[in-house]
PDB file of N, CA and C in Angstrom:
ATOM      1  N   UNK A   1    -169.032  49.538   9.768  1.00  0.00           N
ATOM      2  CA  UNK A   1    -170.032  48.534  10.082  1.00  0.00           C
ATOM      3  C   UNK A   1    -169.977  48.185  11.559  1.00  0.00           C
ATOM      4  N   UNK A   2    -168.951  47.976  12.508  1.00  0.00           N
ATOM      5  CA  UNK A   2    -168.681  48.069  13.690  1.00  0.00           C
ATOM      6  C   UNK A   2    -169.313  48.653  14.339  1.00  0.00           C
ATOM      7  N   UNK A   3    -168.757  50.179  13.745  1.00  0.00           N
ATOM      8  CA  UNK A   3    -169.809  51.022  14.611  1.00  0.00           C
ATOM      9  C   UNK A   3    -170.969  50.996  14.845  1.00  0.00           C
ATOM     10  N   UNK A   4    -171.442  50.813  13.748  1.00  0.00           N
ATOM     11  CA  UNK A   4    -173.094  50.808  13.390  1.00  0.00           C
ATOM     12  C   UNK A   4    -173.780  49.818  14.581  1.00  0.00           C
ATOM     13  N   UNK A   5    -173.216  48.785  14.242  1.00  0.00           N
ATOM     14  CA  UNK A   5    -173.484  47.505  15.087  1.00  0.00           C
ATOM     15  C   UNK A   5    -173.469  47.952  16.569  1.00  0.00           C
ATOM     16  N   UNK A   6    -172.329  48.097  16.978  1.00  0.00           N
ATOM     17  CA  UNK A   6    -172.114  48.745  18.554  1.00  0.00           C
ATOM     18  C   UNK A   6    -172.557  49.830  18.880  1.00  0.00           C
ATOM     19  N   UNK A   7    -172.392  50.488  18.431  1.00  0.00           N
ATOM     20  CA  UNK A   7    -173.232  52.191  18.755  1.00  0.00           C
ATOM     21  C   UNK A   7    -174.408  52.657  18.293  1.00  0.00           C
ATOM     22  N   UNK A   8    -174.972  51.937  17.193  1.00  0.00           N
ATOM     23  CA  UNK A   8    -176.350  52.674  16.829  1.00  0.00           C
ATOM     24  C   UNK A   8    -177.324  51.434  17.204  1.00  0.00           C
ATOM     25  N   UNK A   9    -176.937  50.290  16.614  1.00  0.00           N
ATOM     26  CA  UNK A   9    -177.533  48.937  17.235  1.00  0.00           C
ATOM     27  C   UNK A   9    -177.623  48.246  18.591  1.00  0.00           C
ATOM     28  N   UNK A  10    -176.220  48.548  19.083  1.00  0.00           N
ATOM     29  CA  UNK A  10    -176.311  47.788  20.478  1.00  0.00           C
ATOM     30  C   UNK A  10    -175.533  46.508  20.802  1.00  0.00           C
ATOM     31  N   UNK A  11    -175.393  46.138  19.364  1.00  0.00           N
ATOM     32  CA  UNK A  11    -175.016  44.842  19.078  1.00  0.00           C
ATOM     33  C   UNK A  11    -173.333  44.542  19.008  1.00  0.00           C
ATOM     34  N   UNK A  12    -173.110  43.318  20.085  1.00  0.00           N
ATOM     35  CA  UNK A  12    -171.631  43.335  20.378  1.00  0.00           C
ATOM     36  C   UNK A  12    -171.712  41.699  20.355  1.00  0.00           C
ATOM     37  N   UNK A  13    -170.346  41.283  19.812  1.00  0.00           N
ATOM     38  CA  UNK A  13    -170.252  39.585  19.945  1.00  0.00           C
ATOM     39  C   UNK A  13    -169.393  39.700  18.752  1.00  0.00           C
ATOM     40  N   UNK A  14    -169.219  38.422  17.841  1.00  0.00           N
ATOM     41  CA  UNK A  14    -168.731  37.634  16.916  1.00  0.00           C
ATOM     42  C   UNK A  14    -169.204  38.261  15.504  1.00  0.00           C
ATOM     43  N   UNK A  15    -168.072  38.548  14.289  1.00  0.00           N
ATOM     44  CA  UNK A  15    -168.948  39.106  13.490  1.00  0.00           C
ATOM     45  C   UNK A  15    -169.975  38.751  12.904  1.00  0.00           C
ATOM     46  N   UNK A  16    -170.020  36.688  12.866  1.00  0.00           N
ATOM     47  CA  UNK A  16    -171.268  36.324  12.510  1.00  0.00           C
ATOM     48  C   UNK A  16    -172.324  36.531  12.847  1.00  0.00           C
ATOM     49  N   UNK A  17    -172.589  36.609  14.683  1.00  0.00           N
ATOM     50  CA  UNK A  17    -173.213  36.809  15.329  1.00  0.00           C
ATOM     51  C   UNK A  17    -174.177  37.871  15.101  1.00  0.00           C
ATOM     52  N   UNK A  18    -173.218  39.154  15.350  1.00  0.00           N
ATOM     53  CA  UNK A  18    -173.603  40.738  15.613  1.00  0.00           C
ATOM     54  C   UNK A  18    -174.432  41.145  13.719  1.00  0.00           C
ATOM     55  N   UNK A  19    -173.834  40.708  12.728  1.00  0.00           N
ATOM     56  CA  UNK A  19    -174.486  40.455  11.523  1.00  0.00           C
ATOM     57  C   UNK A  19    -176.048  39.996  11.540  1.00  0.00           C
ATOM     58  N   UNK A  20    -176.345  38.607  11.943  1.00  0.00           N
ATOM     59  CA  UNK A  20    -177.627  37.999  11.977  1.00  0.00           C
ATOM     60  C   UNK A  20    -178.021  39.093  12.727  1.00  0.00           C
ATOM     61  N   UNK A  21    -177.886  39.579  14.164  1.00  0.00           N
ATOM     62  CA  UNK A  21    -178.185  40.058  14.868  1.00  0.00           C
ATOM     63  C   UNK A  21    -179.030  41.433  14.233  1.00  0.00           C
ATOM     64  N   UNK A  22    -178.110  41.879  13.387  1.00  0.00           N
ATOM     65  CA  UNK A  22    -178.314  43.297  13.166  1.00  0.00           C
ATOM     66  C   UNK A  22    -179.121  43.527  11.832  1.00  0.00           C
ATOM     67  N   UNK A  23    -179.397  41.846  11.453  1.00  0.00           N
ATOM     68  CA  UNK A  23    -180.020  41.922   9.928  1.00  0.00           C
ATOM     69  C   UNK A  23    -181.819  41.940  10.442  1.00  0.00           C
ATOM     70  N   UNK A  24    -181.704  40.875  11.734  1.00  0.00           N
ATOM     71  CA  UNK A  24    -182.656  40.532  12.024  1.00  0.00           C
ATOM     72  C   UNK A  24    -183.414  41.571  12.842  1.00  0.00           C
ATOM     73  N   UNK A  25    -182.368  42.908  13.509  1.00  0.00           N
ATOM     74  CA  UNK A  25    -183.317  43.710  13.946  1.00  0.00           C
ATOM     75  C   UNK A  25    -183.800  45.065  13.221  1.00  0.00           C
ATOM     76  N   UNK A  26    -182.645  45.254  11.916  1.00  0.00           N
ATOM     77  CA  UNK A  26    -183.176  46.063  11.253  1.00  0.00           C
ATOM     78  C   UNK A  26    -184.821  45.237  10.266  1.00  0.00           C
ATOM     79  N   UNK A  27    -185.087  43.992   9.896  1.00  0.00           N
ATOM     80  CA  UNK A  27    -186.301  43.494   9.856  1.00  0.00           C
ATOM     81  C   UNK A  27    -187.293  43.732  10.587  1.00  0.00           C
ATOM     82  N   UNK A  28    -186.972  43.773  11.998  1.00  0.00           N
ATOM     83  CA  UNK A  28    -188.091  43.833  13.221  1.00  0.00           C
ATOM     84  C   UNK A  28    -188.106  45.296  12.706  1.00  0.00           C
ATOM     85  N   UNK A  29    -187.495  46.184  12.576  1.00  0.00           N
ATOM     86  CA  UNK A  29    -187.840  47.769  12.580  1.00  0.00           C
ATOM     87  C   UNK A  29    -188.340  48.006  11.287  1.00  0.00           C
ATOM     88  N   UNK A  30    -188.147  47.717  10.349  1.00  0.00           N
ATOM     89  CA  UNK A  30    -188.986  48.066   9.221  1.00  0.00           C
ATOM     90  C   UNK A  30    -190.804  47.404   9.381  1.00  0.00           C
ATOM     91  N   UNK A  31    -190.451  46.459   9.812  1.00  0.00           N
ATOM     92  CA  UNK A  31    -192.062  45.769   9.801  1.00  0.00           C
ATOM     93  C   UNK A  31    -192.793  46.403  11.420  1.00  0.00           C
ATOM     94  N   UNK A  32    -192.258  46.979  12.112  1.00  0.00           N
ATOM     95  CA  UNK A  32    -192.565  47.705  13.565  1.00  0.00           C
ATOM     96  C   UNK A  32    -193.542  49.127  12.729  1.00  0.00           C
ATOM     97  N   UNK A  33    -192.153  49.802  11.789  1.00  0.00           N
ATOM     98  CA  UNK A  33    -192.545  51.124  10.956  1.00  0.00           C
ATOM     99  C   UNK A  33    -193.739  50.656  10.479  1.00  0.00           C
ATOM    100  N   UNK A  34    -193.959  49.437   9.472  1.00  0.00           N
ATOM    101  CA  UNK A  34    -194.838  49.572   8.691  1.00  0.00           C
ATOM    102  C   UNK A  34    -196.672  49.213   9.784  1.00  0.00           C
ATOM    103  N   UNK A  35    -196.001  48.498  10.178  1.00  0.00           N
ATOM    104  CA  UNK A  35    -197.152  48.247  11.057  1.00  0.00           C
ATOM    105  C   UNK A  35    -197.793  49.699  11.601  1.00  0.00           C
ATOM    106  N   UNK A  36    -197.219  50.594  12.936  1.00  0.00           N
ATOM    107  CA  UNK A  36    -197.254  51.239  13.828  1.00  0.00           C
ATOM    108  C   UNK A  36    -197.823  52.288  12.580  1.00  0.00           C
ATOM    109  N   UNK A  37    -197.486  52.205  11.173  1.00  0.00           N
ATOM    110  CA  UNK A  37    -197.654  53.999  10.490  1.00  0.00           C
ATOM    111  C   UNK A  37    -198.937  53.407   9.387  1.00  0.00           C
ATOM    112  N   UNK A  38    -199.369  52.065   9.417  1.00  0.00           N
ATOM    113  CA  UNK A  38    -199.908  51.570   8.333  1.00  0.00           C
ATOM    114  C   UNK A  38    -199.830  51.372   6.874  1.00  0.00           C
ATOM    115  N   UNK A  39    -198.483  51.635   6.920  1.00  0.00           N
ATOM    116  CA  UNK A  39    -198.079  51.073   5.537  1.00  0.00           C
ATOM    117  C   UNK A  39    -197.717  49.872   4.882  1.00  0.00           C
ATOM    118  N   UNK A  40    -198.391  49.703   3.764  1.00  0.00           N
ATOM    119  CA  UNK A  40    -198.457  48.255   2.639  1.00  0.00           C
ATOM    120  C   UNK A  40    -196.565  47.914   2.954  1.00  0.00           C
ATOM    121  N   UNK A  41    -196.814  46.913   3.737  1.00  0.00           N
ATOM    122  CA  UNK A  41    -195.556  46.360   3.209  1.00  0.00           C
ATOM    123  C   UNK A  41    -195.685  44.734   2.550  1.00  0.00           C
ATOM    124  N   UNK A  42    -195.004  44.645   1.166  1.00  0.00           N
ATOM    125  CA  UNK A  42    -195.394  43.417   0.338  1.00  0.00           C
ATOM    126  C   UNK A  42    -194.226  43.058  -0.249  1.00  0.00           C
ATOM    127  N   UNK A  43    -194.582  41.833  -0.451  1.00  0.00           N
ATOM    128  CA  UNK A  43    -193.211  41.042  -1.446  1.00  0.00           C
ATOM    129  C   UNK A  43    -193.791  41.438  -2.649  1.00  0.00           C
ATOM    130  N   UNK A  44    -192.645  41.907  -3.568  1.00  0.00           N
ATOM    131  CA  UNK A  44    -192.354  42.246  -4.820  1.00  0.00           C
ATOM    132  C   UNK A  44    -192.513  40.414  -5.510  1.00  0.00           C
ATOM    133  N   UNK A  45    -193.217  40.314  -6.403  1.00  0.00           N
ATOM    134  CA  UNK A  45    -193.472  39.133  -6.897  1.00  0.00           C
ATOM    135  C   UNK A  45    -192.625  39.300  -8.366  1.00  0.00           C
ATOM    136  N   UNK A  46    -191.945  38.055  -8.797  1.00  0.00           N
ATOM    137  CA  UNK A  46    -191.529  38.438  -9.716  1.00  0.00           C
ATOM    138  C   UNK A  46    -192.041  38.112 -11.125  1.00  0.00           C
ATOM    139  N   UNK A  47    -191.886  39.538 -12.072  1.00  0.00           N
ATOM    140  CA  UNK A  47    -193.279  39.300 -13.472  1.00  0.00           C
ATOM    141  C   UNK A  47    -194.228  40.290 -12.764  1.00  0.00           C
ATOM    142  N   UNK A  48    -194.831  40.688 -12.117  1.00  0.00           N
ATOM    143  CA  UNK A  48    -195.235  41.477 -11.573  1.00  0.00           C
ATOM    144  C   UNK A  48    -194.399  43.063 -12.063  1.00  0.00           C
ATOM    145  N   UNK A  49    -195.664  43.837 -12.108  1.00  0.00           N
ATOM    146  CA  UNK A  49    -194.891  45.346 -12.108  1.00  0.00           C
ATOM    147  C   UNK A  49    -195.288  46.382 -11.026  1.00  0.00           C
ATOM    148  N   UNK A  50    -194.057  46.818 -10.668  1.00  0.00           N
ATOM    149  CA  UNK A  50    -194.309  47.669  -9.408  1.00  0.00           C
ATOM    150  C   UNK A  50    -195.076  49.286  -9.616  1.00  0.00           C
ATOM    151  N   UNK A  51    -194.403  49.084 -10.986  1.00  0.00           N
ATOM    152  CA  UNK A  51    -195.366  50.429 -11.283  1.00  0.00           C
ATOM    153  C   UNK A  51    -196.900  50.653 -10.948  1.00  0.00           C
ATOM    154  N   UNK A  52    -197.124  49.439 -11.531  1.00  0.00           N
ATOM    155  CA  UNK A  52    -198.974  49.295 -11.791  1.00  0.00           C
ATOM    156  C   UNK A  52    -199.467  49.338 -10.157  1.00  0.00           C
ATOM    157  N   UNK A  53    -198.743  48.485  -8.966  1.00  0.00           N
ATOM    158  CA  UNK A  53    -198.438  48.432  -7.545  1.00  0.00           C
ATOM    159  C   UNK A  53    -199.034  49.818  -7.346  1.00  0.00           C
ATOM    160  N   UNK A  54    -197.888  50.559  -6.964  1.00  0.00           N
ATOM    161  CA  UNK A  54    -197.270  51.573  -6.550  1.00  0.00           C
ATOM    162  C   UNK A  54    -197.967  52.943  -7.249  1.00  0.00           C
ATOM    163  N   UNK A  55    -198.229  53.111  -7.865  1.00  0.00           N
ATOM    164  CA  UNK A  55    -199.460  53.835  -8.801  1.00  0.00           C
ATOM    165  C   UNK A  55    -200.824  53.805  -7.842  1.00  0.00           C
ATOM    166  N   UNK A  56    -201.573  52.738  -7.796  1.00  0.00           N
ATOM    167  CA  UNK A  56    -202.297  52.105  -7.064  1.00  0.00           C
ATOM    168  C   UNK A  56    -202.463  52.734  -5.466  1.00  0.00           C
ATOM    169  N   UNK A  57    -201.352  52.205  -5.244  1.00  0.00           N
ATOM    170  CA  UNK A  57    -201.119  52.967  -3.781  1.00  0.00           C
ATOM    171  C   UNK A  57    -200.804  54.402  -3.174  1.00  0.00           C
ATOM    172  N   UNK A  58    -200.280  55.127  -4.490  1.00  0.00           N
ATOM    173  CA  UNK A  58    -199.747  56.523  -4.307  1.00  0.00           C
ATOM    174  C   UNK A  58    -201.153  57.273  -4.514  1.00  0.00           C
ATOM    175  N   UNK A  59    -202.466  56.651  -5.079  1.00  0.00           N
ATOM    176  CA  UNK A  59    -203.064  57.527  -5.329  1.00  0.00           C
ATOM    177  C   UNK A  59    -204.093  57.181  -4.076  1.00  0.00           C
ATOM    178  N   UNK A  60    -204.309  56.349  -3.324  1.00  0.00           N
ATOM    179  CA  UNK A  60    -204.524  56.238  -1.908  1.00  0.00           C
ATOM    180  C   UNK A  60    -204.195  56.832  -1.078  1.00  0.00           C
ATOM    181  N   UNK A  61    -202.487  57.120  -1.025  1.00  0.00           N
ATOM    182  CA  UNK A  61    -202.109  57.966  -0.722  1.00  0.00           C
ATOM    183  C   UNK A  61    -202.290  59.661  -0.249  1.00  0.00           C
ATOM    184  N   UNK A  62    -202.454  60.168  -1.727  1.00  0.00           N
ATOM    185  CA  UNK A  62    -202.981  61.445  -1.957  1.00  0.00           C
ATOM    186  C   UNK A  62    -204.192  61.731  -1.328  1.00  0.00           C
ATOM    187  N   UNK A  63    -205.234  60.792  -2.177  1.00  0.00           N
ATOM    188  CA  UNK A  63    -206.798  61.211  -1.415  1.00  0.00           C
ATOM    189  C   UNK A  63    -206.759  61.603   0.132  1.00  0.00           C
ATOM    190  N   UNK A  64    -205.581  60.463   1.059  1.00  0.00           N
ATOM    191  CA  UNK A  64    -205.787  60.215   2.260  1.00  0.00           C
ATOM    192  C   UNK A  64    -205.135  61.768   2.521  1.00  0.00           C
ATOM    193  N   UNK A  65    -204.507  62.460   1.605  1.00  0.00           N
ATOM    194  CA  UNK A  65    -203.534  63.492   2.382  1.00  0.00           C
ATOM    195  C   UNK A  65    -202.369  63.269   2.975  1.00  0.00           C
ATOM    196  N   UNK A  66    -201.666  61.742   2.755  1.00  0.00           N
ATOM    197  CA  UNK A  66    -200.772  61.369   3.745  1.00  0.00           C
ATOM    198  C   UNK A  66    -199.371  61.467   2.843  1.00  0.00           C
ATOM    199  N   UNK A  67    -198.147  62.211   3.897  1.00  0.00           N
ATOM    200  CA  UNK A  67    -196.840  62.115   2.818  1.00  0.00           C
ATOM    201  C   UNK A  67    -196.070  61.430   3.952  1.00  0.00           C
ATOM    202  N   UNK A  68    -194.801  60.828   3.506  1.00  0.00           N
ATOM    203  CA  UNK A  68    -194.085  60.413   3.841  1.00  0.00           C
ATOM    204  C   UNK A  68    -194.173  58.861   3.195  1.00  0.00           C
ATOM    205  N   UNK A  69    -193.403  58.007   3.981  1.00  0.00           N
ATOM    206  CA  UNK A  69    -193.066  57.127   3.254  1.00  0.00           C
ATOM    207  C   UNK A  69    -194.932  55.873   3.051  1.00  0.00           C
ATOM    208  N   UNK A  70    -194.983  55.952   1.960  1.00  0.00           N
ATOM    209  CA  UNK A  70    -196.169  55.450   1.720  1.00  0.00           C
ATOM    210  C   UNK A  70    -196.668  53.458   1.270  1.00  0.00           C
ATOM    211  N   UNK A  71    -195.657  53.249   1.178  1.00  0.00           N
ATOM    212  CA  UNK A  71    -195.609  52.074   0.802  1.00  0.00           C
ATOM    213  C   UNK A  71    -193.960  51.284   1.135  1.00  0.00           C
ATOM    214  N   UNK A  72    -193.839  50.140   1.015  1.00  0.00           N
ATOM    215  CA  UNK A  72    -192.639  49.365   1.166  1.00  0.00           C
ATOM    216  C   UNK A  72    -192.480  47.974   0.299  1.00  0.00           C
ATOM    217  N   UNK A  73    -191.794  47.935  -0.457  1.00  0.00           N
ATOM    218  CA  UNK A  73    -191.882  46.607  -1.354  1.00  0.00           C
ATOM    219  C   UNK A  73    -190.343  45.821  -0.831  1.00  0.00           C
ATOM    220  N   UNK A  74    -190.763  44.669  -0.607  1.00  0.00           N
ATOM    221  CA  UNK A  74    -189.218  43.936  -0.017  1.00  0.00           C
ATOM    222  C   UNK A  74    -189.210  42.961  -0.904  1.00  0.00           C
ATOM    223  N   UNK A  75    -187.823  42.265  -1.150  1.00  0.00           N
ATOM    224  CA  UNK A  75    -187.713  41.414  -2.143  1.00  0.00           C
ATOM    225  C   UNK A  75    -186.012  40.467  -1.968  1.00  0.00           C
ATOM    226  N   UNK A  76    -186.334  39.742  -3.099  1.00  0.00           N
ATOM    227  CA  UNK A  76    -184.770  38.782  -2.319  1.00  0.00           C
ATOM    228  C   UNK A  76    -184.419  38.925  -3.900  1.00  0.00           C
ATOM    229  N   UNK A  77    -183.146  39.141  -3.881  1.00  0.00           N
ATOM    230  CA  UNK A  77    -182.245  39.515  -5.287  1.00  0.00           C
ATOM    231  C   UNK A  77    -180.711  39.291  -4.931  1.00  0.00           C
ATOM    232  N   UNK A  78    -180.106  39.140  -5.912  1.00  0.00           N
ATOM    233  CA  UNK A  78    -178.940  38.393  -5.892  1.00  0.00           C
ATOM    234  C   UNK A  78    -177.917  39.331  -6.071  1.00  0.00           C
ATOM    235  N   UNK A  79    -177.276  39.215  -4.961  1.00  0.00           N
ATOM    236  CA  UNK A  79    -175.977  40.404  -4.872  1.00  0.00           C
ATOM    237  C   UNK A  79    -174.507  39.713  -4.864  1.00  0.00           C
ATOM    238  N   UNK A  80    -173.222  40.590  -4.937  1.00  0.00           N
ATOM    239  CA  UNK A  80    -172.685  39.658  -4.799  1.00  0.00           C
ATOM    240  C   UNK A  80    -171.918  39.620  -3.475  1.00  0.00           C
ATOM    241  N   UNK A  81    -171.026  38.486  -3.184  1.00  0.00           N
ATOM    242  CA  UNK A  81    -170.523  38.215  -1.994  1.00  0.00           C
ATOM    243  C   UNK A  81    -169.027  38.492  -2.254  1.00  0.00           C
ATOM    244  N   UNK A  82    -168.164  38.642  -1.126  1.00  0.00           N
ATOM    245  CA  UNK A  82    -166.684  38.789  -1.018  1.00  0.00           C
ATOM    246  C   UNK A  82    -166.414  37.739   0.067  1.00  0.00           C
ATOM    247  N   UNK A  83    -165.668  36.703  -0.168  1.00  0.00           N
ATOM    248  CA  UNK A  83    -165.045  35.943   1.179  1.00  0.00           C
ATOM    249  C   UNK A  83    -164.025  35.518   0.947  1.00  0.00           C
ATOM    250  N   UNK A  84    -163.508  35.289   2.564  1.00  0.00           N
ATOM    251  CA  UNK A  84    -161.810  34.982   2.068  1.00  0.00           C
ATOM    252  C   UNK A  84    -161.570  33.791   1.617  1.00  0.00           C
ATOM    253  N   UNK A  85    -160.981  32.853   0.752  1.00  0.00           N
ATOM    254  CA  UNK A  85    -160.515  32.020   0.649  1.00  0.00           C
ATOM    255  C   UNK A  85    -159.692  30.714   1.653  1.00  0.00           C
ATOM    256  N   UNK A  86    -160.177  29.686   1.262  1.00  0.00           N
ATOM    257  CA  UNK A  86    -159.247  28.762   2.445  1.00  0.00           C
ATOM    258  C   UNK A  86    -157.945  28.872   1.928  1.00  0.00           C
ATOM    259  N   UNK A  87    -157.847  29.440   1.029  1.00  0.00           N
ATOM    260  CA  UNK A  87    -156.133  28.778   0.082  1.00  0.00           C
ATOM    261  C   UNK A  87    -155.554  30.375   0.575  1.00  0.00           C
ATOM    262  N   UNK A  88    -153.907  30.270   1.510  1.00  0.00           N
ATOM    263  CA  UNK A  88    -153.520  31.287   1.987  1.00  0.00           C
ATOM    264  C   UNK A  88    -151.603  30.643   1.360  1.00  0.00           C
ATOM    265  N   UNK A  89    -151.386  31.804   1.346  1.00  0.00           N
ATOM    266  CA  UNK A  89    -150.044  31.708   0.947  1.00  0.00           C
ATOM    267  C   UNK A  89    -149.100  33.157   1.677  1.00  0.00           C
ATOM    268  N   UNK A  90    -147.834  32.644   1.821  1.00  0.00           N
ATOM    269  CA  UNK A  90    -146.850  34.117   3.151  1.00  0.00           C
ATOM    270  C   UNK A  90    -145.834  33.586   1.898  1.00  0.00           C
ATOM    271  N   UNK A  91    -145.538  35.108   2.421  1.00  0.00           N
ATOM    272  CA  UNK A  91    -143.772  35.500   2.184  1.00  0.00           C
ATOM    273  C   UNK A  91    -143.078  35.626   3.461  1.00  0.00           C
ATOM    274  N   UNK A  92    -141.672  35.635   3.387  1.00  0.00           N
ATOM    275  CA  UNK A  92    -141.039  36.042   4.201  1.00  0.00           C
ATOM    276  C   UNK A  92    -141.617  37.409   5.123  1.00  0.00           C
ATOM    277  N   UNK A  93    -142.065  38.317   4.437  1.00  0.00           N
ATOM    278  CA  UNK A  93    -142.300  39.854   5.045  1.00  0.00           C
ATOM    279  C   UNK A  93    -144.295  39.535   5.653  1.00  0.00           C
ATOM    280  N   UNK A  94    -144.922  39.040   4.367  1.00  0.00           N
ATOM    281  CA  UNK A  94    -146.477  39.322   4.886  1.00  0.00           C
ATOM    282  C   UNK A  94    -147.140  37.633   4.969  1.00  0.00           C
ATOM    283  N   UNK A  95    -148.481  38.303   5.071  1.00  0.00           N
ATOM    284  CA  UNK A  95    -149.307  36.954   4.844  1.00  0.00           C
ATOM    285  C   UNK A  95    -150.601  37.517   3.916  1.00  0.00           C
ATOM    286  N   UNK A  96    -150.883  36.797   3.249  1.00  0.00           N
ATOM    287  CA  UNK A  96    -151.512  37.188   2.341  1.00  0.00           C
ATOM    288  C   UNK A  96    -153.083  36.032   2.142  1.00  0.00           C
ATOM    289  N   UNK A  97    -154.473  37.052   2.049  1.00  0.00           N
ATOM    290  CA  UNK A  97    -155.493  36.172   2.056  1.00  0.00           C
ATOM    291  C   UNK A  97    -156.293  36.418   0.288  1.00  0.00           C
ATOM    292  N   UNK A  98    -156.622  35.501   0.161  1.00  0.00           N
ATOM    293  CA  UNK A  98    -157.148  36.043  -1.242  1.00  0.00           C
ATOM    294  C   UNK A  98    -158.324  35.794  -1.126  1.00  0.00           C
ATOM    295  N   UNK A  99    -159.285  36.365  -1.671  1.00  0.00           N
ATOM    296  CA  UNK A  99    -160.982  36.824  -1.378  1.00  0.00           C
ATOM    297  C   UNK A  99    -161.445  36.091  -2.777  1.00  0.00           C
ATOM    298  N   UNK A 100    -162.613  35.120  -2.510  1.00  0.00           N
ATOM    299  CA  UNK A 100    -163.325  35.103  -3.722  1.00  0.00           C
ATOM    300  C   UNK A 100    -164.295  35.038  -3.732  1.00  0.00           C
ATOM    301  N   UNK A 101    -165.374  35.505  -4.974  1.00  0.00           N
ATOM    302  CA  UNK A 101    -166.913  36.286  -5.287  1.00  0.00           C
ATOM    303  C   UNK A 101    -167.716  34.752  -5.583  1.00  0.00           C
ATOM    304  N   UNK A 102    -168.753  35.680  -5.355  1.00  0.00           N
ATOM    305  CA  UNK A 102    -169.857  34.669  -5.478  1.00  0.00           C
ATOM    306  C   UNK A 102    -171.270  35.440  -5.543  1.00  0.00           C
ATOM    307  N   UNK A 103    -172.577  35.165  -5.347  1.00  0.00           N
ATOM    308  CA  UNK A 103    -173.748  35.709  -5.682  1.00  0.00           C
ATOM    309  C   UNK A 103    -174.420  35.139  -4.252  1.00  0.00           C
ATOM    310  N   UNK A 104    -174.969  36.054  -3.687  1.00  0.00           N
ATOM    311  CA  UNK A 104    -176.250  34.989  -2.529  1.00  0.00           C
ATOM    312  C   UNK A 104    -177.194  35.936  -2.544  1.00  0.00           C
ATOM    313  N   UNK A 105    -178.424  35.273  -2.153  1.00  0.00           N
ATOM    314  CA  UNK A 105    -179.895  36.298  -2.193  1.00  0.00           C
ATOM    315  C   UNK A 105    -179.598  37.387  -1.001  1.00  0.00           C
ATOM    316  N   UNK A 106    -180.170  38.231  -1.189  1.00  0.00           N
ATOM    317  CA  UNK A 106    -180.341  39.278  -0.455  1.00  0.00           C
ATOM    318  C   UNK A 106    -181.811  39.797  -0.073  1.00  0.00           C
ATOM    319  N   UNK A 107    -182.170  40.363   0.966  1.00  0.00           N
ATOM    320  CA  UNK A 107    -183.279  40.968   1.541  1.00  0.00           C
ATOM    321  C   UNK A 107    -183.270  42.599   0.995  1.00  0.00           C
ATOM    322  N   UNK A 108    -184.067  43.291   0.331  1.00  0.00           N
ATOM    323  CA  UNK A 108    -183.439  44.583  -0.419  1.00  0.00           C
ATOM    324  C   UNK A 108    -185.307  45.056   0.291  1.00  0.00           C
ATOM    325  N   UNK A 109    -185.407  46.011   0.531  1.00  0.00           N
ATOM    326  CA  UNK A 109    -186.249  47.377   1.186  1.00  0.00           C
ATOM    327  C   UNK A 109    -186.504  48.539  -0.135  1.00  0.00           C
ATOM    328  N   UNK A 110    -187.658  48.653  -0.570  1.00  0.00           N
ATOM    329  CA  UNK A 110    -187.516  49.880  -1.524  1.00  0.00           C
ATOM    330  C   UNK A 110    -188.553  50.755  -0.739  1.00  0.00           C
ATOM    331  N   UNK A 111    -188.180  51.810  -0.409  1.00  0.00           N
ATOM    332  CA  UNK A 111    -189.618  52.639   0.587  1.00  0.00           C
ATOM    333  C   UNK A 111    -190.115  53.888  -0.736  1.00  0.00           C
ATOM    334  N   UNK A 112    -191.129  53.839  -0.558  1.00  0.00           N
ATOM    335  CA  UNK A 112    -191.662  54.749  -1.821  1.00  0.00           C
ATOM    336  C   UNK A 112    -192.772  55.728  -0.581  1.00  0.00           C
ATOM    337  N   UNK A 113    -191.824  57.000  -1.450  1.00  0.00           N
ATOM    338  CA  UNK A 113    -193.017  58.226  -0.228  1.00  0.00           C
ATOM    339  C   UNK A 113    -192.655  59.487  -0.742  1.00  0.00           C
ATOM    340  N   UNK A 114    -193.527  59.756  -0.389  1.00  0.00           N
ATOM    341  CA  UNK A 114    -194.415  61.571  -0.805  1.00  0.00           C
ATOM    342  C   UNK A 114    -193.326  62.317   0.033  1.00  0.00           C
ATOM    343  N   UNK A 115    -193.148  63.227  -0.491  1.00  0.00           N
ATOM    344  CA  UNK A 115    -192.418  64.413   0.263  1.00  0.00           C
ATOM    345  C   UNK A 115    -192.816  65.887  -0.218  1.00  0.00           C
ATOM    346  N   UNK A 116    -193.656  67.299   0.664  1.00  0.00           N
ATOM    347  CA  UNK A 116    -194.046  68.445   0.188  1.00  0.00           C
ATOM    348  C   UNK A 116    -192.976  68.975  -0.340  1.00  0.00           C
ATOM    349  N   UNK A 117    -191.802  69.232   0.325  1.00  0.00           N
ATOM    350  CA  UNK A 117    -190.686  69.961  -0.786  1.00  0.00           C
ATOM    351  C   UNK A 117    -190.580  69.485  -1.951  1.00  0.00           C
ATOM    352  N   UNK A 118    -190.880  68.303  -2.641  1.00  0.00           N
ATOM    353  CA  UNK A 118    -189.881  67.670  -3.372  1.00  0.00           C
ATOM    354  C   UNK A 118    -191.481  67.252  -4.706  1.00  0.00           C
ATOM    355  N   UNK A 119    -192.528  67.704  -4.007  1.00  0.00           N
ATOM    356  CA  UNK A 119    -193.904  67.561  -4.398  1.00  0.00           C
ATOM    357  C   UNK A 119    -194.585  66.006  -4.469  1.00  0.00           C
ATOM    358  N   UNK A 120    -195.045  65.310  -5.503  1.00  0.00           N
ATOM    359  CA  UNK A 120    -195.266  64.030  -5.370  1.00  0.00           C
ATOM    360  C   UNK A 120    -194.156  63.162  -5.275  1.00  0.00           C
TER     361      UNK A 120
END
């Protein structure tokens, strides 16, 4: 993740920091893509079916002749979290942190697209 951040991103600082940083510019680049190539990018509503969506759009798609990534559905869903704990306890030899779970929303990307090798 470091890397990613520093070498493919750019992004150097604090891990909180370089995180927002890197959440917020992989956002700017998906909505740059969708813009610049004209693709539907939409919130996934929930009760809604993506099929019926995405069906819809793939066959827009086709007529137009266009492959690659054809559509984008974004959505917030609940993943889970790892963090360290305030409660720390040492031995003589180590120090020891204990991690505990939790659930927070997430920003999730589904790209739906045509590919000729691979056919529809």
């Amino acid at each position: 993740m470091v890397y990613w951040l520093q070498n493919v991103l750019g992004i150097h600082g604090g891990r909180q920091n370089s995180v927002e940083q890197a959440l917020r510019r992989v956002r700017e680049l998906v909505e740059a893509l969708a813009r610049k190539q004209k693709i539907p990018l939409e919130w996934w509503e929930k009760g809604s079916v993506k099929k019926n969506t995405c069906s819809r759009i793939l066959q827009k798609a086709e007529r137009e002749g266009r492959w690659g990534v054809y559509f984008i559905f974004q959505t917030m869903e609940q993943g889970w979290t790892f963090r360290p704990d305030s409660r720390r306890w040492s031995r003589k030899t180590e120090v020891s942190i204990r991690f505990c779970t939790g659930t927070e929303p997430y920003r999730y990307y589904y790209f739906y697209l045509r590919d000729r090798s691979w056919g529809r």
